[in-house]
Every structure is written in structure tokens, then in C-alpha cells.
Protein backbone atom coordinates (compact mmCIF):
# COMPACT_ATOMS: atom_id res chain seq x y z
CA UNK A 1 -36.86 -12.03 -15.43
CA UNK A 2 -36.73 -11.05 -18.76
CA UNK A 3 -39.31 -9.72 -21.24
CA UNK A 4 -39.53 -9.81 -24.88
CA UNK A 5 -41.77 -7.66 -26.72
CA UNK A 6 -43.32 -8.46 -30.01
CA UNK A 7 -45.78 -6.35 -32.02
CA UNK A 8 -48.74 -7.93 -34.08
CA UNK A 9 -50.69 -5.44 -35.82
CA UNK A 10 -52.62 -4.07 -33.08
CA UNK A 11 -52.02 -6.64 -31.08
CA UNK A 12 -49.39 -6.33 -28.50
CA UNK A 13 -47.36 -9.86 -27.43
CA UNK A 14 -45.33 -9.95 -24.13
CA UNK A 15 -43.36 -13.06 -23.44
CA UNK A 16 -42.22 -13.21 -19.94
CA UNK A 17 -39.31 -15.71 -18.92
CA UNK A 18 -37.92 -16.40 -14.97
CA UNK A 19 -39.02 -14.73 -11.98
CA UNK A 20 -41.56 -12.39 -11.53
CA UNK A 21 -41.45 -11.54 -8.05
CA UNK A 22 -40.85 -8.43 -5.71
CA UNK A 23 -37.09 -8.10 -7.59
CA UNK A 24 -38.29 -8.14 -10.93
CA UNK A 25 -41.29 -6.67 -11.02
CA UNK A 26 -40.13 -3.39 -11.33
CA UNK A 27 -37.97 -3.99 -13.65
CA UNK A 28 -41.45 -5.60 -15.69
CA UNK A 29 -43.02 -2.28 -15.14
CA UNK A 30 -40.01 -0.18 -16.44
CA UNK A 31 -40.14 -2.50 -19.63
CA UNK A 32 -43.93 -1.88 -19.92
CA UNK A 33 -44.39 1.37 -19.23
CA UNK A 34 -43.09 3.44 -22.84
CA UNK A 35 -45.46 0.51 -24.12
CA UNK A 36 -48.00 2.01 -22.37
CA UNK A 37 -47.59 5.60 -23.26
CA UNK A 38 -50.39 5.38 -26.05
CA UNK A 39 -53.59 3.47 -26.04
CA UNK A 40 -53.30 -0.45 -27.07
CA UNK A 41 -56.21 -2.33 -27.34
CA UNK A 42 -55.05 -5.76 -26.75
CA UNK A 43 -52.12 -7.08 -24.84
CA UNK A 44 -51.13 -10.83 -24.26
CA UNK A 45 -48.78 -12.19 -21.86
CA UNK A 46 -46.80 -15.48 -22.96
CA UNK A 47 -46.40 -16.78 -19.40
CA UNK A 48 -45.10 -20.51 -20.71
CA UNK A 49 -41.34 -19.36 -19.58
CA UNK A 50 -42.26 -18.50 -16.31
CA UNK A 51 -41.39 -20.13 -13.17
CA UNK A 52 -42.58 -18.23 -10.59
CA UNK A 53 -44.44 -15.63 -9.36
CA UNK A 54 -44.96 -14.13 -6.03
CA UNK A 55 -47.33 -11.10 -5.10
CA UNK A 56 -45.94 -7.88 -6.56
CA UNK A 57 -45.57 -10.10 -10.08
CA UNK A 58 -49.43 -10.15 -9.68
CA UNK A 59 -49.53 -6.61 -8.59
CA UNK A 60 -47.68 -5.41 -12.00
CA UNK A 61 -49.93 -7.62 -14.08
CA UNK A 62 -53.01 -6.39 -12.30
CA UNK A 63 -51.66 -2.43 -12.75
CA UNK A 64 -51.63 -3.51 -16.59
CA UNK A 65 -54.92 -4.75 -16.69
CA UNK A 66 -56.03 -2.17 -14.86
CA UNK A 67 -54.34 0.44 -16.89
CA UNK A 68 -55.36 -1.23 -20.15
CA UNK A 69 -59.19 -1.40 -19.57
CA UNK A 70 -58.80 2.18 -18.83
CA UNK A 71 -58.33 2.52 -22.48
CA UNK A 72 -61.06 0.44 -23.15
CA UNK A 73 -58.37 -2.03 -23.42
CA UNK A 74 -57.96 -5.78 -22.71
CA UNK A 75 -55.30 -8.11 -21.76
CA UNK A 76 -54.90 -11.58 -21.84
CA UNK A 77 -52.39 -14.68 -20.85
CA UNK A 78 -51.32 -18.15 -22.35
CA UNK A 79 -49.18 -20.65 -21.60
CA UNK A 80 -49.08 -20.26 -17.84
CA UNK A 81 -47.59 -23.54 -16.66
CA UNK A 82 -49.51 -25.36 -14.13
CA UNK A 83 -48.18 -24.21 -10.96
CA UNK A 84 -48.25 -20.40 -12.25
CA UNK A 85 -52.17 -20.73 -13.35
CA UNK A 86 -53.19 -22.29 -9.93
CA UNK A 87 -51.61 -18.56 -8.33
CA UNK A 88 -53.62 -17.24 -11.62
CA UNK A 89 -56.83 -19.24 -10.09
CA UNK A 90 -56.40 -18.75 -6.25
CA UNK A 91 -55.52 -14.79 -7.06
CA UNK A 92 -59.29 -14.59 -9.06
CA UNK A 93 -57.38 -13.33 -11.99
CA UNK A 94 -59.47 -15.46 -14.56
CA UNK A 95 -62.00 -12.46 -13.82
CA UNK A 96 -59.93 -9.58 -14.99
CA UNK A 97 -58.22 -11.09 -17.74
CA UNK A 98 -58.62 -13.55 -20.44
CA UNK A 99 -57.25 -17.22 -20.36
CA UNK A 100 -56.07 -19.06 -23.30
CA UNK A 101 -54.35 -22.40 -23.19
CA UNK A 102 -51.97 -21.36 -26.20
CA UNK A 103 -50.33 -18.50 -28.63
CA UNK A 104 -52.92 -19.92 -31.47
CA UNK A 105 -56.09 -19.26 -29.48
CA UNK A 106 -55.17 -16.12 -27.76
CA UNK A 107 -53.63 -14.50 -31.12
CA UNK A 108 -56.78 -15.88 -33.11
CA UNK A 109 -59.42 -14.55 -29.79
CA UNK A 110 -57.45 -11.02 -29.97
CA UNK A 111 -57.95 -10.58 -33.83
């Protein structure tokens, strides 16, 4: 798993590639958390390089949405491959996050 961050005004991108599952995870949280240290009103996750993830991946993105609405915050994901948004689906995530099909429409939704 890796994670590339990219800022955007006040818009935060995170583009996560590989695994996220119960070995990476916390290595997603470490790269998160100094992000996290001051309010940011919109984060995305770029899921299109992502080939799997298992239970504790949705456990660290639900402790960032959870973390960002806090702050009156709000995240968001694109480019989830198939097989990764049916886990999105079956996990109810749609309800605590937003859903774009691609980098255009999330970046234009979060400006």
C-alpha cells in the first residue's frame, strides 16, 4: 500500500495504490494522521489503484470520515474499481461519504 498526497487549495487529494488491509492500514493511518493535525474541510480518496481491501482498510477510512465530520468536515472517494465499490456498497459506506465516478466530478463537487 502506498499513499500519495496531493494538496488542492483547500482541498485535500489522497491517492491510494495496493492493499489496504489489516497490514497496511496502519501504515494508512500513520500517513494520515500529521494530515489530520489541523482542520481540513474536504478530503478525497483516489481509490482507482486499489486492489483490495479487507475490514480494517474500511475501519481507517471510516476513522477518517469520522474524524473529518468532526471538523465539520467531509470526505469523499473516486475511482473505486468495481470489485472495491461493491465492499464500498455492501459496507453502507455510500452513506458516510460521497461517491464520484472520477477525479473531474469529485474535484469539481469539492470546490
Amino acid at each position: 500500500m502506498d499513499a500519495t498526497i496531493e494538496h488542492l487549495g483547500h482541498v485535500l487529494v489522497v491517492a491510494i495504490s495496493g492493499r489496504l488491509d489489516t497490514a497496511s492500514a496502519p501504515v494508512f493511518d500513520a500517513q494520515v494522521a500529521p494530515l489530520l493535525a489541523q482542520p481540513r474541510p474536504r478530503i478525497l480518496l483516489d481509490l482507482t489503484a486499489v486492489t483490495y481491501v479487507s475490514s480494517a482498510g474500511l475501519r481507517s477510512i471510516l476513522q477518517l470520515v469520522k474524524h473529518t465530520a468532526a471538523h465539520k468536515g467531509r470526505v469523499g472517494m473516486f475511482g473505486a474499481p468495481s470489485h472495491i465499490m461493491e465492499v464500498v456498497e455492501i459496507s453502507g459506506f455510500p452513506s458516510l461519504l460521497d461517491v464520484y465516478p472520477d477525479r473531474t466530478a469529485a474535484i469539481s463537487a469539492a470546490a
